[in-house]
Protein backbone atom coordinates (compact mmCIF):
# COMPACT_ATOMS: atom_id res chain seq x y z
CA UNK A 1 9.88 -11.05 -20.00
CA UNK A 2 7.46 -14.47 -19.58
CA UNK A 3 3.96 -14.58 -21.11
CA UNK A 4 2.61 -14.81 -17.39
CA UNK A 5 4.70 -11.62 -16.44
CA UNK A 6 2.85 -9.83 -19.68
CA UNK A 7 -0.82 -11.20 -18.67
CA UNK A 8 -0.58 -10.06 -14.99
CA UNK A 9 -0.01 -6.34 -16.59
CA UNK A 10 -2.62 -3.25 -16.65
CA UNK A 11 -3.42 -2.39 -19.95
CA UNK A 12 -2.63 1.00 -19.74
CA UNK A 13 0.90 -0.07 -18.26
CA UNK A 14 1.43 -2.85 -21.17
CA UNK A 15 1.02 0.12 -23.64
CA UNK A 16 3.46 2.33 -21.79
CA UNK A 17 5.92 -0.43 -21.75
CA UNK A 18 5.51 -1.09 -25.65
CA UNK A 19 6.15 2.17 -25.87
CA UNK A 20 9.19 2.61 -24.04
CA UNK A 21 10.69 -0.81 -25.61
CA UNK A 22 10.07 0.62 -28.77
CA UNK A 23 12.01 3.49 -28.03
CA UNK A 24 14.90 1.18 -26.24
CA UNK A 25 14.98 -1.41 -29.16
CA UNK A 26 15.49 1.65 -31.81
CA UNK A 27 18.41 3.40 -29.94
CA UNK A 28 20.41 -0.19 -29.56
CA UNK A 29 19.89 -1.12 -33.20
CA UNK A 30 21.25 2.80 -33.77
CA UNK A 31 23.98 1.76 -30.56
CA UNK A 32 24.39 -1.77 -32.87
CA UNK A 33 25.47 -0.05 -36.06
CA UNK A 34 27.79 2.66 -34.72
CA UNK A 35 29.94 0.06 -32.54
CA UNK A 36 29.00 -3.72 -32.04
CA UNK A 37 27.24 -4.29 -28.86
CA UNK A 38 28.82 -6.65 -26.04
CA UNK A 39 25.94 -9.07 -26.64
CA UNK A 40 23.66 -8.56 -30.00
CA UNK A 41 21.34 -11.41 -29.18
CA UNK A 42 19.95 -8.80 -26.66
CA UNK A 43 18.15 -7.39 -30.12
CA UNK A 44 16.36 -10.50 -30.96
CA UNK A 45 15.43 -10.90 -26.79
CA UNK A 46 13.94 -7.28 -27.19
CA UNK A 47 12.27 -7.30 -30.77
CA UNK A 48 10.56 -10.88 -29.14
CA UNK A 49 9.55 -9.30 -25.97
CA UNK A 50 7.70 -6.49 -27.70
CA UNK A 51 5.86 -8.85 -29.94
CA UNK A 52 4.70 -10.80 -27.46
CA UNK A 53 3.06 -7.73 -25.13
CA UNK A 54 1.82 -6.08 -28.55
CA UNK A 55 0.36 -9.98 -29.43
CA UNK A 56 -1.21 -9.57 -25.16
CA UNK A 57 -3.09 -6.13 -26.23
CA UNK A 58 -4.24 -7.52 -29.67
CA UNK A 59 -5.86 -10.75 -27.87
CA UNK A 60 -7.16 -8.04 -25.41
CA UNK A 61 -8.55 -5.58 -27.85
CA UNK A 62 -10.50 -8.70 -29.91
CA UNK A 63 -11.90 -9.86 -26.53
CA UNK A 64 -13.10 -6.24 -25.45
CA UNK A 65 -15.23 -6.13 -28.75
């Protein structure tokens, strides 16, 4: 997911979507360590994506105040 992509986003829907990334990265680490995944760079893609929309609602919670 692109910075721009993350920006255009609802707050309400950015937190729903951390949410539910959250939940997606934990069961593929859980996936990772039972039987190797197909591609494991998919973990890093994920981990990054939900740092960057958790960085968007920090930036948007300091701006609010």
């Amino acid at each position: 997911m692109k910075s721009a992509e993350i920006k255009e986003m609802t707050t309400n829907d950015l937190v729903e979507r951390v949410e539910a990334e959250v939940v997606n990265y934990n069961q593929l680490i859980l996936n990772h360590s039972i039987s190797p995944l197909d591609n494991p760079a998919k973990i890093k893609q994920l981990r990054r994506d939900i740092a960057r929309m958790k960085t968007e609602l920090r930036e948007r919670e300091l701006n609010n105040k």
